[in-house]
C-alpha atoms as a PDB file:
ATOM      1  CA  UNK A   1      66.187 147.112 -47.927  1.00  0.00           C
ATOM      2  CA  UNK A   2      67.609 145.152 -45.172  1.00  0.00           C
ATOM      3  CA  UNK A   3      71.206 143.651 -45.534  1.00  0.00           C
ATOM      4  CA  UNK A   4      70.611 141.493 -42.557  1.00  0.00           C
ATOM      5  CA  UNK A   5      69.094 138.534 -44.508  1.00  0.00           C
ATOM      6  CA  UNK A   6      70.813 138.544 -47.758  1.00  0.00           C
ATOM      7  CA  UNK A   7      73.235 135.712 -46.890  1.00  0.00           C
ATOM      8  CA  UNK A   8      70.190 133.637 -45.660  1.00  0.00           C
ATOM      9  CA  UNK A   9      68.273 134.165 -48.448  1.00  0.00           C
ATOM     10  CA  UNK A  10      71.023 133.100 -50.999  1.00  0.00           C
ATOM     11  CA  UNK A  11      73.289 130.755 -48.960  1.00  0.00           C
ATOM     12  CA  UNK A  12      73.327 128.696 -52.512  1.00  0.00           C
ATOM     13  CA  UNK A  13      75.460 131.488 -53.571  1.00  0.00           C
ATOM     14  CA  UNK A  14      78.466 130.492 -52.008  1.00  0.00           C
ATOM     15  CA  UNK A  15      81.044 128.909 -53.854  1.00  0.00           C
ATOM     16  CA  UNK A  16      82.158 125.431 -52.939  1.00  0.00           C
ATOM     17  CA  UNK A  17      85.747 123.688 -52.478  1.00  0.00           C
ATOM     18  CA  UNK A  18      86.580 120.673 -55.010  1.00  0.00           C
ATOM     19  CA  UNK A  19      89.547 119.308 -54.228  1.00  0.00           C
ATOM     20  CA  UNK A  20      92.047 119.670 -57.287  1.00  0.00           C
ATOM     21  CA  UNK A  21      92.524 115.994 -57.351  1.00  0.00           C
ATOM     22  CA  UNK A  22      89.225 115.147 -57.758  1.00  0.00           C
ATOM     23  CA  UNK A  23      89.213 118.250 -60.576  1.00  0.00           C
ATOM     24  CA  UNK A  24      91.834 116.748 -62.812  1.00  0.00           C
ATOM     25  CA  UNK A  25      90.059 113.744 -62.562  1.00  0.00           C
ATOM     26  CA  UNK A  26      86.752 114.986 -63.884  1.00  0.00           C
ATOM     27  CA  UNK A  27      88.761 116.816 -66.456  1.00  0.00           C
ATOM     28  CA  UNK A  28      90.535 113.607 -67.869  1.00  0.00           C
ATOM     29  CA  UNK A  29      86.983 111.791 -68.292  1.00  0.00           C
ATOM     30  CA  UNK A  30      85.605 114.463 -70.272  1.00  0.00           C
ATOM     31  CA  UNK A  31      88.524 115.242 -72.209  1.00  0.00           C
ATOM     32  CA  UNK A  32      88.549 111.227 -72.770  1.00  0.00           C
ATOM     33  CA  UNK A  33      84.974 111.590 -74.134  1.00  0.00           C
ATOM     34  CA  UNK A  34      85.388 114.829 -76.213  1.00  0.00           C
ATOM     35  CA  UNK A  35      88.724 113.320 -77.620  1.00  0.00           C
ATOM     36  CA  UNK A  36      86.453 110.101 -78.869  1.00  0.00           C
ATOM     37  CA  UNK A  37      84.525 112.815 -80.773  1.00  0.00           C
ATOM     38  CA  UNK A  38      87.594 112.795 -83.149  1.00  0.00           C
ATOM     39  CA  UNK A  39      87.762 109.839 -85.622  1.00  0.00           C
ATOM     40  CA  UNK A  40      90.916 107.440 -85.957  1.00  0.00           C
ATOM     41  CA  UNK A  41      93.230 109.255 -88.764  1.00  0.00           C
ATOM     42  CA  UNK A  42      92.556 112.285 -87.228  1.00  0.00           C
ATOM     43  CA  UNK A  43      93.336 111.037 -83.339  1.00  0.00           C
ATOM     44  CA  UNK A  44      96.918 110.173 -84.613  1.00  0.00           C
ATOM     45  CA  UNK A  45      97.768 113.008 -86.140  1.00  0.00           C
ATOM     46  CA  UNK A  46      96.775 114.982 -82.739  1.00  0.00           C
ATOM     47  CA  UNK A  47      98.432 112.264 -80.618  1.00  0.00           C
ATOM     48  CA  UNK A  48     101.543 112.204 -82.462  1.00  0.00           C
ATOM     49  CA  UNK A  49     101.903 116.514 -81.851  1.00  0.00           C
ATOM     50  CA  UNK A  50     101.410 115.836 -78.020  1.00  0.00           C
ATOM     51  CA  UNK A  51     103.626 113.045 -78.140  1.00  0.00           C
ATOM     52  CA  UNK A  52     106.670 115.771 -80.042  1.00  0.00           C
ATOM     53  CA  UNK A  53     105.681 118.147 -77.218  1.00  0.00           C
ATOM     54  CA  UNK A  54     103.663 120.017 -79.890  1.00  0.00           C
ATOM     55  CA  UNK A  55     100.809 120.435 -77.279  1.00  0.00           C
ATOM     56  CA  UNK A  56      99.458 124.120 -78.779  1.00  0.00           C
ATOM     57  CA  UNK A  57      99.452 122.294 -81.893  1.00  0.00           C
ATOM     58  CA  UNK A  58      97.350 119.509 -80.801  1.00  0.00           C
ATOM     59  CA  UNK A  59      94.921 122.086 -79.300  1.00  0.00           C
ATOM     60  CA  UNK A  60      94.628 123.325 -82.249  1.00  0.00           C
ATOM     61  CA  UNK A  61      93.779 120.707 -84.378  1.00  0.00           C
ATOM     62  CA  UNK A  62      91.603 119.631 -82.221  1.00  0.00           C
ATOM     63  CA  UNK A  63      89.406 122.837 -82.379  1.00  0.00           C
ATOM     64  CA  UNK A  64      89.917 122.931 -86.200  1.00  0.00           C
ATOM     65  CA  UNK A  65      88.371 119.120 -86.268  1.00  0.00           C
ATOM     66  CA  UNK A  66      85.461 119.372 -83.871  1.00  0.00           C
ATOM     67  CA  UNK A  67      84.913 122.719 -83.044  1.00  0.00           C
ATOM     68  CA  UNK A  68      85.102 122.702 -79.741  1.00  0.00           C
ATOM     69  CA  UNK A  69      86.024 125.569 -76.849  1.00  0.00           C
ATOM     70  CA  UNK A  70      89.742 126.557 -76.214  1.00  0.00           C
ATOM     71  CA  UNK A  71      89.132 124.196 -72.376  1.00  0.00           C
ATOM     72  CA  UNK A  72      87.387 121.219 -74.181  1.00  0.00           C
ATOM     73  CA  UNK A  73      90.180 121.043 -76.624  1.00  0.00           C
ATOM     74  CA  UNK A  74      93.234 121.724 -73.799  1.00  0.00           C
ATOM     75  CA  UNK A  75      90.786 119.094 -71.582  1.00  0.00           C
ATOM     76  CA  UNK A  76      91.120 116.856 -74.759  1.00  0.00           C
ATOM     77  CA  UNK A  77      94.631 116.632 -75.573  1.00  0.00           C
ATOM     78  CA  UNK A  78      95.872 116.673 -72.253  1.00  0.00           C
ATOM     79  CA  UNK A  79      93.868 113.325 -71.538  1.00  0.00           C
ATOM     80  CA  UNK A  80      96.333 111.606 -74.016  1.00  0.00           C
ATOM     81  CA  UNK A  81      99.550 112.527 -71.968  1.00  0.00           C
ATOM     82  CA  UNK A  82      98.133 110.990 -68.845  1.00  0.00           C
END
């Protein structure tokens, strides 16, 4: 097998530079969204942890209330401190 041609042939390997701006950005929207999953009562109780600088805590609930992945819920909660 030739080695020549590999980087042709899968050029959409490469990985691609996002600016960490734009990142965070993308990362508050979705947290935004996922954090609407939550209902009222329960949106309170997380914001007022993040708010005491309880922010592991707030993760936490958040996972316990929607289920969501360790990033969704840190993506979540760290939408309502910006």
């Amino acid at each position: 097998m030739h080695d020549k041609g590999i980087a042709q042939r899968f050029w959409w390997l490469r990985s691609i530079q996002i600016p960490k701006r734009s990142q965070q950005e993308a990362n508050r929207r979705v947290g935004e969204l996922l954090f609407s999953l939550v209902d009222q009562t329960d949106q309170a109780e997380v914001q007022a942890l993040a708010a005491n600088g309880r922010f592991v805590y707030a993760v936490r609930r958040v996972r316990e209330l929607t289920g969501m992945s360790l990033i969704d819920a840190k993506r979540a909660v760290e939408s309502l401190q910006r």
